[in-house]
C-alpha atoms as a PDB file:
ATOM      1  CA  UNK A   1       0.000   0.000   0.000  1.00  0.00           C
ATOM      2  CA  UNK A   2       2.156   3.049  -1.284  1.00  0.00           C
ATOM      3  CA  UNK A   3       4.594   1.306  -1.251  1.00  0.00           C
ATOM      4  CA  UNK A   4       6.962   0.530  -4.621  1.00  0.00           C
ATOM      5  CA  UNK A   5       9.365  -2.556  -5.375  1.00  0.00           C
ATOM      6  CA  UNK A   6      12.051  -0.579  -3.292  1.00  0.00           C
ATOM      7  CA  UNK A   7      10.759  -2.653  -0.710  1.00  0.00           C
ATOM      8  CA  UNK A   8      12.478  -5.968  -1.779  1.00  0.00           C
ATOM      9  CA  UNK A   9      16.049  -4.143  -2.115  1.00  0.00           C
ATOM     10  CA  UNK A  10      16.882  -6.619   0.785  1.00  0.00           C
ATOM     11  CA  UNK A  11      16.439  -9.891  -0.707  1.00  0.00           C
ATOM     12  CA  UNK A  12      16.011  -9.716  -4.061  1.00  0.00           C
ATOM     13  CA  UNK A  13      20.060 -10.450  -4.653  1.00  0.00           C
ATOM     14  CA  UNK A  14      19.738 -13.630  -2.734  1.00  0.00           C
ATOM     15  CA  UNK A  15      16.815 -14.497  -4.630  1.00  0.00           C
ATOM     16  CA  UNK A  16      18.005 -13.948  -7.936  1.00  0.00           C
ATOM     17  CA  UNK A  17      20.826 -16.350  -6.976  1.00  0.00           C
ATOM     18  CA  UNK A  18      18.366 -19.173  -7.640  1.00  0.00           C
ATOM     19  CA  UNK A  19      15.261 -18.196  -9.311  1.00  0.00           C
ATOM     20  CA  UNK A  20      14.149 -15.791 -12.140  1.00  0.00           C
ATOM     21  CA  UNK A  21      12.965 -12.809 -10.063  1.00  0.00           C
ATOM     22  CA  UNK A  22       9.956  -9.782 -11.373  1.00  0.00           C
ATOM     23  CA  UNK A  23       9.518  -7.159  -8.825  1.00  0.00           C
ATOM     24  CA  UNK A  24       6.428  -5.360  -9.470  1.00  0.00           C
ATOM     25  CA  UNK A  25       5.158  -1.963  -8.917  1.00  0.00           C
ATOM     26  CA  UNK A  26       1.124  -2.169  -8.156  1.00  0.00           C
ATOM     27  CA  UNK A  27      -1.348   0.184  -9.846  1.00  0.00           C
ATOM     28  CA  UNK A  28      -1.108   3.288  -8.744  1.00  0.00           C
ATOM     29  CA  UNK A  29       2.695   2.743  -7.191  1.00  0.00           C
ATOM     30  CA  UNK A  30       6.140   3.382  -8.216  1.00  0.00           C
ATOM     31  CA  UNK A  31       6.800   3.514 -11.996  1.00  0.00           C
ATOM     32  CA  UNK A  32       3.138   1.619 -12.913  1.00  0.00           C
ATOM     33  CA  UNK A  33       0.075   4.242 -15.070  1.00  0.00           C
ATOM     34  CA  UNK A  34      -1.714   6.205 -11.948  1.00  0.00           C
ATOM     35  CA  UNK A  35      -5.244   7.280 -14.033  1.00  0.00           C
ATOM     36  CA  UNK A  36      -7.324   9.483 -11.995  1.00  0.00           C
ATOM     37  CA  UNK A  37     -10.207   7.309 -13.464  1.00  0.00           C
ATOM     38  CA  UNK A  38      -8.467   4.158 -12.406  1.00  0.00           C
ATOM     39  CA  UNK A  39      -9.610   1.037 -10.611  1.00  0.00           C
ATOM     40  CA  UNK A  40      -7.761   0.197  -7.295  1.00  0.00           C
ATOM     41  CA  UNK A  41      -9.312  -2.267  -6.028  1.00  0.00           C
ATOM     42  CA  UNK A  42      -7.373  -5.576  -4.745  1.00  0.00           C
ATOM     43  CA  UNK A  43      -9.477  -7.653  -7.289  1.00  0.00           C
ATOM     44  CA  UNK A  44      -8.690  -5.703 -10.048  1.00  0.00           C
ATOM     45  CA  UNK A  45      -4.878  -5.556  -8.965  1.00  0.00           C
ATOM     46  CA  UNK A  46      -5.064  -9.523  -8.637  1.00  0.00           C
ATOM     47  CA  UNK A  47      -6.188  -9.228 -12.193  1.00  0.00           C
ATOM     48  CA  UNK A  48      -3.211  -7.197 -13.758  1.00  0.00           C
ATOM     49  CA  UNK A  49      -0.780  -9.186 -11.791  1.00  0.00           C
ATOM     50  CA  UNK A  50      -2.159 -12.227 -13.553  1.00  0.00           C
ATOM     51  CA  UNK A  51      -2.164 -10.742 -17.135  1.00  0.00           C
ATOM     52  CA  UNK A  52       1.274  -9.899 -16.272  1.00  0.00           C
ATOM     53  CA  UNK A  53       2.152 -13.667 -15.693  1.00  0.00           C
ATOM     54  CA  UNK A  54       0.428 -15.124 -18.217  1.00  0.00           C
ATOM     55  CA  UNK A  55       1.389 -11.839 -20.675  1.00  0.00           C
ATOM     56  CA  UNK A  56       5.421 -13.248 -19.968  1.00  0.00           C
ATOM     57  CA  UNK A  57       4.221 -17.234 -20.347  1.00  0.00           C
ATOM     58  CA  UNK A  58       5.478 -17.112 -17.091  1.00  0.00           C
ATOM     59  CA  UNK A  59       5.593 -20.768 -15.600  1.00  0.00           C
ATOM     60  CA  UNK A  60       6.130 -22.647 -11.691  1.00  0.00           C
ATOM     61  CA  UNK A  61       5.636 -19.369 -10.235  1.00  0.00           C
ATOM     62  CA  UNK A  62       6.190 -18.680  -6.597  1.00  0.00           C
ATOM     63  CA  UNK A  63       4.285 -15.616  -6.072  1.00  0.00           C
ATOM     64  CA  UNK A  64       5.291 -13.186  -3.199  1.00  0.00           C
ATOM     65  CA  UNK A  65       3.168 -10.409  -1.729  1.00  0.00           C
ATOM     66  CA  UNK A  66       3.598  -7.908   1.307  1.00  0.00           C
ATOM     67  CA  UNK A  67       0.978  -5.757   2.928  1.00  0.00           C
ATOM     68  CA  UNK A  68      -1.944  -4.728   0.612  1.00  0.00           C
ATOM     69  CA  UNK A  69       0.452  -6.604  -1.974  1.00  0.00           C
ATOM     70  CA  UNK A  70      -0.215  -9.926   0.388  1.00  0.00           C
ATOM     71  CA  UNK A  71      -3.585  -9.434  -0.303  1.00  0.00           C
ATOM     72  CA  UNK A  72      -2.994  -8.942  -3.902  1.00  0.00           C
ATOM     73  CA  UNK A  73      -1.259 -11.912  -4.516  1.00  0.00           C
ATOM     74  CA  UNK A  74      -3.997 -13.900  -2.470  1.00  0.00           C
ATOM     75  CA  UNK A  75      -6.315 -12.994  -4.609  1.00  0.00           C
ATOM     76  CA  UNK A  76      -4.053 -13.542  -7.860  1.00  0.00           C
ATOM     77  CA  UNK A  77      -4.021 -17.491  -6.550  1.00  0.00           C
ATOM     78  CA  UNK A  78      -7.605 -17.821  -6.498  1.00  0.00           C
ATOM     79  CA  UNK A  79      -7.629 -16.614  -9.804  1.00  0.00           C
ATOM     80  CA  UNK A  80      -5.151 -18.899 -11.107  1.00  0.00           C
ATOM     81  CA  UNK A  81      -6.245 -22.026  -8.548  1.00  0.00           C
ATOM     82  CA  UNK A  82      -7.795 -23.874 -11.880  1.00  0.00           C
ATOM     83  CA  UNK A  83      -4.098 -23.581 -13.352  1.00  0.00           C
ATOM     84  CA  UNK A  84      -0.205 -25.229 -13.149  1.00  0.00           C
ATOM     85  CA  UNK A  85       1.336 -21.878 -13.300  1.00  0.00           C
ATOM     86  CA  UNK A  86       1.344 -21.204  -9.645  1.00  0.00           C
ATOM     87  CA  UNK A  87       3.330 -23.460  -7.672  1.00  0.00           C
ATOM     88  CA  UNK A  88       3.877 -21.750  -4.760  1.00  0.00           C
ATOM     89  CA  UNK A  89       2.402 -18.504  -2.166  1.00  0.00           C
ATOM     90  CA  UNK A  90       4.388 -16.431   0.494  1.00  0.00           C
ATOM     91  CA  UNK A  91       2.141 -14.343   2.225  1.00  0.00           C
ATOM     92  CA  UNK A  92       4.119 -11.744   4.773  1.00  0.00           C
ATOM     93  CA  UNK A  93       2.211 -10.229   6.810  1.00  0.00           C
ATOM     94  CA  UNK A  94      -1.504  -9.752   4.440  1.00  0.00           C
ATOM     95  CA  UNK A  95      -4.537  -8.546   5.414  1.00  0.00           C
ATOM     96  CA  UNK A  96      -7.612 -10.722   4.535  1.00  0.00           C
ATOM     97  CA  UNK A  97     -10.366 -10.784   7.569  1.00  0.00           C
ATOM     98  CA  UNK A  98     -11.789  -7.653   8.848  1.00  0.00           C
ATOM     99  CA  UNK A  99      -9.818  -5.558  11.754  1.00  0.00           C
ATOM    100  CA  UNK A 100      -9.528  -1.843  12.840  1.00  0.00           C
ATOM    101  CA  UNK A 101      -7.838   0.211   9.982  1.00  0.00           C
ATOM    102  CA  UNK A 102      -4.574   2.220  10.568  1.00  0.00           C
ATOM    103  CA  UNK A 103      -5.282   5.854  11.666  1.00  0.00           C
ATOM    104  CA  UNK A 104      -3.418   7.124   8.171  1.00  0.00           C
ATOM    105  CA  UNK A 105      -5.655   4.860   6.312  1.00  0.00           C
ATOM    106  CA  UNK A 106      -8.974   6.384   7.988  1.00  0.00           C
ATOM    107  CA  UNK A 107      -7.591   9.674   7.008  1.00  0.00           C
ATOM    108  CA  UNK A 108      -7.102   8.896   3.503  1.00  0.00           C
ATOM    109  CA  UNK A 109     -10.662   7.372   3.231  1.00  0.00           C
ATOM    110  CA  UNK A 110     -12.187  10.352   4.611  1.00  0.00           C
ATOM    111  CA  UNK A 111     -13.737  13.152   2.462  1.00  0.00           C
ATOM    112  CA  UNK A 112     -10.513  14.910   3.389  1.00  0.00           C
ATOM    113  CA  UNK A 113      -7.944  12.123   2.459  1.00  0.00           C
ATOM    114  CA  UNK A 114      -7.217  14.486  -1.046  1.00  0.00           C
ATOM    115  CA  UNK A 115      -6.469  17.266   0.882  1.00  0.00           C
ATOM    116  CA  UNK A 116      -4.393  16.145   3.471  1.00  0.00           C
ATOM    117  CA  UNK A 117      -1.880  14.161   1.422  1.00  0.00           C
ATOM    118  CA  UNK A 118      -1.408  17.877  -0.148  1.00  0.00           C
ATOM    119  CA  UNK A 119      -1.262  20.073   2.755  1.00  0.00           C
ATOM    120  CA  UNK A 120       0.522  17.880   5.255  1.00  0.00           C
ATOM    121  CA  UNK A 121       4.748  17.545   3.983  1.00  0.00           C
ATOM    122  CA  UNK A 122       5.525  14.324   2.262  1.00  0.00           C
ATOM    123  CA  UNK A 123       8.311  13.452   3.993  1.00  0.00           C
ATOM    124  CA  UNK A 124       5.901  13.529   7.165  1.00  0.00           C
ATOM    125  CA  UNK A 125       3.723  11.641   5.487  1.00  0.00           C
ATOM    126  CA  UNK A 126       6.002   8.947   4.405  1.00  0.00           C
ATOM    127  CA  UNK A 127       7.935   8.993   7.868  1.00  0.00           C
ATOM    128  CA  UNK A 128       4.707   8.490  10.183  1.00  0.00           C
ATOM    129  CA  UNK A 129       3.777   5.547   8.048  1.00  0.00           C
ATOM    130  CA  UNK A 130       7.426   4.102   8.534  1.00  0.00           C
ATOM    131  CA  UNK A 131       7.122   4.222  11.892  1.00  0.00           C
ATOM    132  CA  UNK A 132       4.348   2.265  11.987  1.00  0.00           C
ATOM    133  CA  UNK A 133       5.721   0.046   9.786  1.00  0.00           C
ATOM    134  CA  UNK A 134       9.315  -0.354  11.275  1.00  0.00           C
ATOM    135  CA  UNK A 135       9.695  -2.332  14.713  1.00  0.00           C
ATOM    136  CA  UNK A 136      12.415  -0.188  15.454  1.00  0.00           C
ATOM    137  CA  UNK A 137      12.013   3.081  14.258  1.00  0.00           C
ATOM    138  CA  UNK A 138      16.017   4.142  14.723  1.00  0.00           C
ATOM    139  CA  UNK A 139      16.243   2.072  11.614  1.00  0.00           C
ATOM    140  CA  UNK A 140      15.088   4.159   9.203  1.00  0.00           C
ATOM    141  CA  UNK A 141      16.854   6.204   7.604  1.00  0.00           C
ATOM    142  CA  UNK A 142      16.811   9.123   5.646  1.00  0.00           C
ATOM    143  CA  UNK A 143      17.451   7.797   1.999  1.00  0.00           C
ATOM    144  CA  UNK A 144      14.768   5.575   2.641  1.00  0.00           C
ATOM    145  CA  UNK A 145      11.901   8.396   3.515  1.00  0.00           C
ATOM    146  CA  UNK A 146      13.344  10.135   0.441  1.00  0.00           C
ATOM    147  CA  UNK A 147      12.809   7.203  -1.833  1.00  0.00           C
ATOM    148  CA  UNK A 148       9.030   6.834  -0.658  1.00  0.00           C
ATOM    149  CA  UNK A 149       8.263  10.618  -0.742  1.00  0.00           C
ATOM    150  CA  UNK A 150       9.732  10.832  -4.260  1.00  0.00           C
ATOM    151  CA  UNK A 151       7.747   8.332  -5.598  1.00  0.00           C
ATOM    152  CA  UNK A 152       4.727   9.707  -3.616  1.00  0.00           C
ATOM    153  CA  UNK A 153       5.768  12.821  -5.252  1.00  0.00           C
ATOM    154  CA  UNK A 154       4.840  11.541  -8.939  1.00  0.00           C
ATOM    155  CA  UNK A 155       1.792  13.017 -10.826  1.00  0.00           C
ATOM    156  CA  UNK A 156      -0.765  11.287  -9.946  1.00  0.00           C
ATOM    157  CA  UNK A 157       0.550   9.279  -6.816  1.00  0.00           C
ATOM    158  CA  UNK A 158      -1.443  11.038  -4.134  1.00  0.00           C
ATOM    159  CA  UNK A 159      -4.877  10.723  -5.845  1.00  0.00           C
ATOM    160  CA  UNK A 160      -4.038   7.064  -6.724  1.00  0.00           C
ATOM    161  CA  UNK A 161      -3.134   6.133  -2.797  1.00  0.00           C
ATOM    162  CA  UNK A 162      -6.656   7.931  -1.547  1.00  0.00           C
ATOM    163  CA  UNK A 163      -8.053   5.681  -4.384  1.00  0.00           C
ATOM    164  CA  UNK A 164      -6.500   2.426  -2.888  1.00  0.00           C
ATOM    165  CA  UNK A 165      -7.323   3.561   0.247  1.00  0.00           C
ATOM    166  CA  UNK A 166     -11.223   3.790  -0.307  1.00  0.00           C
ATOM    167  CA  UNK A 167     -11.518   0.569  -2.652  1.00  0.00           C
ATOM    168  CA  UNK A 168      -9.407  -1.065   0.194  1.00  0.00           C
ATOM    169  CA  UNK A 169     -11.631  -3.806   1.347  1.00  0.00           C
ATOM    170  CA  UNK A 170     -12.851  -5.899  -1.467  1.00  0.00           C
ATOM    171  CA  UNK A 171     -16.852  -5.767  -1.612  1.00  0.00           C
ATOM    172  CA  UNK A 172     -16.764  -9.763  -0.785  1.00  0.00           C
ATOM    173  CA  UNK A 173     -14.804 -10.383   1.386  1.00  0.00           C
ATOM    174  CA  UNK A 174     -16.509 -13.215   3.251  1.00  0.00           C
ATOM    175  CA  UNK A 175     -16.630 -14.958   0.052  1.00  0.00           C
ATOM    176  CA  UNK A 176     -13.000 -14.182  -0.192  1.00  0.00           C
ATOM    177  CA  UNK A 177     -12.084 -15.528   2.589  1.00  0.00           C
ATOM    178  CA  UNK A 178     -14.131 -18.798   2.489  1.00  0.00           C
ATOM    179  CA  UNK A 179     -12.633 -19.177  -0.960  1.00  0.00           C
ATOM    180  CA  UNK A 180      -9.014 -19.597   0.788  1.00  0.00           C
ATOM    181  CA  UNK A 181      -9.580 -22.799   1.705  1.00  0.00           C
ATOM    182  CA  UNK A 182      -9.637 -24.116  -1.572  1.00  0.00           C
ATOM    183  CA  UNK A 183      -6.141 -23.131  -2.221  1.00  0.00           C
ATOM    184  CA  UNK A 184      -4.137 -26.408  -2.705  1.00  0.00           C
ATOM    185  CA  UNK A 185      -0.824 -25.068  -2.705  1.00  0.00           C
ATOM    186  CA  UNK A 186       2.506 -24.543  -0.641  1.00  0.00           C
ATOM    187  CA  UNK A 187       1.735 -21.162   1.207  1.00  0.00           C
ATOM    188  CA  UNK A 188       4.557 -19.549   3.544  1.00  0.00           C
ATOM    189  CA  UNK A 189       2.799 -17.218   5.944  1.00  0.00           C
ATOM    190  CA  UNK A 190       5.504 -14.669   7.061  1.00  0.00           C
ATOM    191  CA  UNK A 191       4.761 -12.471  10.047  1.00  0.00           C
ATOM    192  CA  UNK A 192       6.492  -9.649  12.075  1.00  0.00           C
ATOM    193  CA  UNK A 193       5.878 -10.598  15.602  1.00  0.00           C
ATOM    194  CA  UNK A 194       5.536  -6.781  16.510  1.00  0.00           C
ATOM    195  CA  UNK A 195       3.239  -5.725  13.625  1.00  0.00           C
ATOM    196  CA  UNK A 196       1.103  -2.529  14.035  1.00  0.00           C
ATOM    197  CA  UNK A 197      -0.569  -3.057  11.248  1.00  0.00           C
ATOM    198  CA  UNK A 198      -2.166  -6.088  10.397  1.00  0.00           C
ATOM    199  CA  UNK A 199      -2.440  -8.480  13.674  1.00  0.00           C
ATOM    200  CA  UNK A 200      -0.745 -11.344  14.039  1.00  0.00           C
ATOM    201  CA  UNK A 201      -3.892 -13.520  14.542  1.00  0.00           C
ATOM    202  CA  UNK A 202      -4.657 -12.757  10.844  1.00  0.00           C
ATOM    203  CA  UNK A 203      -1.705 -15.158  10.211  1.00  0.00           C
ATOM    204  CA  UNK A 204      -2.694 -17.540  12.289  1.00  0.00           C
ATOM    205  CA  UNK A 205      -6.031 -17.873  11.222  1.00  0.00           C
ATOM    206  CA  UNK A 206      -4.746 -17.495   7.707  1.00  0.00           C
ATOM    207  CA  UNK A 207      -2.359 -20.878   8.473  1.00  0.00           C
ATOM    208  CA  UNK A 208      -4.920 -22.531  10.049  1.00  0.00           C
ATOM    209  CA  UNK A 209      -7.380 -22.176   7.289  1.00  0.00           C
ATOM    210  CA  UNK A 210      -5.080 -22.458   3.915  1.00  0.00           C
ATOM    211  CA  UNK A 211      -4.944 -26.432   3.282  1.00  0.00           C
ATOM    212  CA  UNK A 212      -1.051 -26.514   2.958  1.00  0.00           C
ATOM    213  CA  UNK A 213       0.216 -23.521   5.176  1.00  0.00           C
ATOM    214  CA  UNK A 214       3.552 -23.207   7.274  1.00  0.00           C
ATOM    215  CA  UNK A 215       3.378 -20.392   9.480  1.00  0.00           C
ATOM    216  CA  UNK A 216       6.678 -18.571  10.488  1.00  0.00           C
ATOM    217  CA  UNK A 217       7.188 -15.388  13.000  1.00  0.00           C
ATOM    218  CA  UNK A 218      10.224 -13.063  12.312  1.00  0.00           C
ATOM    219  CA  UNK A 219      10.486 -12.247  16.367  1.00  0.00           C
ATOM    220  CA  UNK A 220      12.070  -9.256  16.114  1.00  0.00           C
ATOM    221  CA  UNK A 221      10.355  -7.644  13.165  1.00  0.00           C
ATOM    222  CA  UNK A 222       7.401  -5.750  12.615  1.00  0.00           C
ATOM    223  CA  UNK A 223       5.309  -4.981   9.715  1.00  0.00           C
ATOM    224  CA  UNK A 224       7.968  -5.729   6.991  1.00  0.00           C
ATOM    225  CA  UNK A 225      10.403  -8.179   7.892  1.00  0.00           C
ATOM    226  CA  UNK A 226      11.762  -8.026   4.546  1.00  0.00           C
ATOM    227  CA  UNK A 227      12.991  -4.726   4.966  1.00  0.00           C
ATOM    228  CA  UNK A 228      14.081  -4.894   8.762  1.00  0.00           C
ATOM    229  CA  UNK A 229      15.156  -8.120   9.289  1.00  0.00           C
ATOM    230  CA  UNK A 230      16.006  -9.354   5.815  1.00  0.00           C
ATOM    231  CA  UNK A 231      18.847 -11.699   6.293  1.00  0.00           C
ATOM    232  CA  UNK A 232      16.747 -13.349   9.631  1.00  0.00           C
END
């Protein structure tokens, strides 16, 4: 949610030392189109992610997703369930079931949300969201906040993250999250023991509930242990 590929910086080298590895930019984020007129939602995310895979012919994919991008890629499996071409799911730390939204998230669903992400600094904006997102906030530094306010600093990027904000929980998601079970697949589920975000006992249900699920805790994380405890 906001956030851009810069987020895998961490592990991508030590991925690409044995796989093929495509770091996306969602709708709306980094380098992808940000329409004013665009559709956020997860489900129609989940749908460009899989035009992008079968676009490429892409084949015994292990699909990764963080955050709102979790969610994303959840909903990418379903859509591909009926298919070879994913072989495998690592879910860090996704929302699916219903919980109290972040305070900056109520703000940017509001009828104010425009208008705050233009009169409050971007670097304020990116660094209060950090801090929820980092365990330990001492670790974040400042070429990090500059990387995230630049990119929120693209035409376009504001109006697209109020846009994800308000088409943030999918219209079913009951269904969505009956439809889980059905997912006969490897699935990692990756959590920050100390995330602020998106409880922990989403993970746990989500292992319970997904057929073939292996549930890990980074102890020492929070929200992203890819970006603060990469190497754990």
């Amino acid at each position: 949610f906001g956030a851009t590929r810069f987020t895998w910086r961490a592990v991508a080298p030590d991925l690409e030392r044995s796989y093929e590895v495509h770091a996306l930019d969602l709708f709306g984020c980094g380098a992808s189109p940000k329409p004013t007129d665009g559709d956020y939602s997860p489900e129609h995310q989940a749908k460009l992610v899989e035009a992008y895979i079968s676009g490429r012919g892409l084949q015994h994919v292990t699909l990764m997703g963080h955050s709102f991008g979790g969610g994303v890629a959840l909903l990418t499996a379903l859509r591909l369930r009926h298919t070879s071409t994913l072989v495998r799911l690592v879910l860090v730390d996704a929302p699916l079931y219903p919980q109290p939204l972040p305070f900056f998230i109520h703000v940017l669903r509001s009828p104010l949300g425009a208008l705050s992400t233009r009169l409050l600094p971007t670097r304020y904006q990116v660094t209060h969201v950090l801090r929820r997102t980092y365990h330990d906030p001492q670790a974040i530094d400042a070429g990090v906040v500059d990387t995230y306010a630049a990119s929120l600093r693209q035409p376009g990027a504001k109006d697209a993250l109020v846009s994800t904000a308000r088409a943030l929980v999918p219209d079913r998601v009951d269904a969505i999250a009956h439809e889980v079970r059905t997912l006969e697949l490897p699935v990692l589920v990756l959590w920050g023991r100390h995330d602020r975000i998106v409880p922990i006992s989403t993970g746990e249900r989500l292992s319970r509930e997904l057929p073939d699920a292996t549930f890990v805790i980074v102890e020492t994380s929070g929200h992203a242990p890819q970006i603060g405890r990469a190497h754990v």
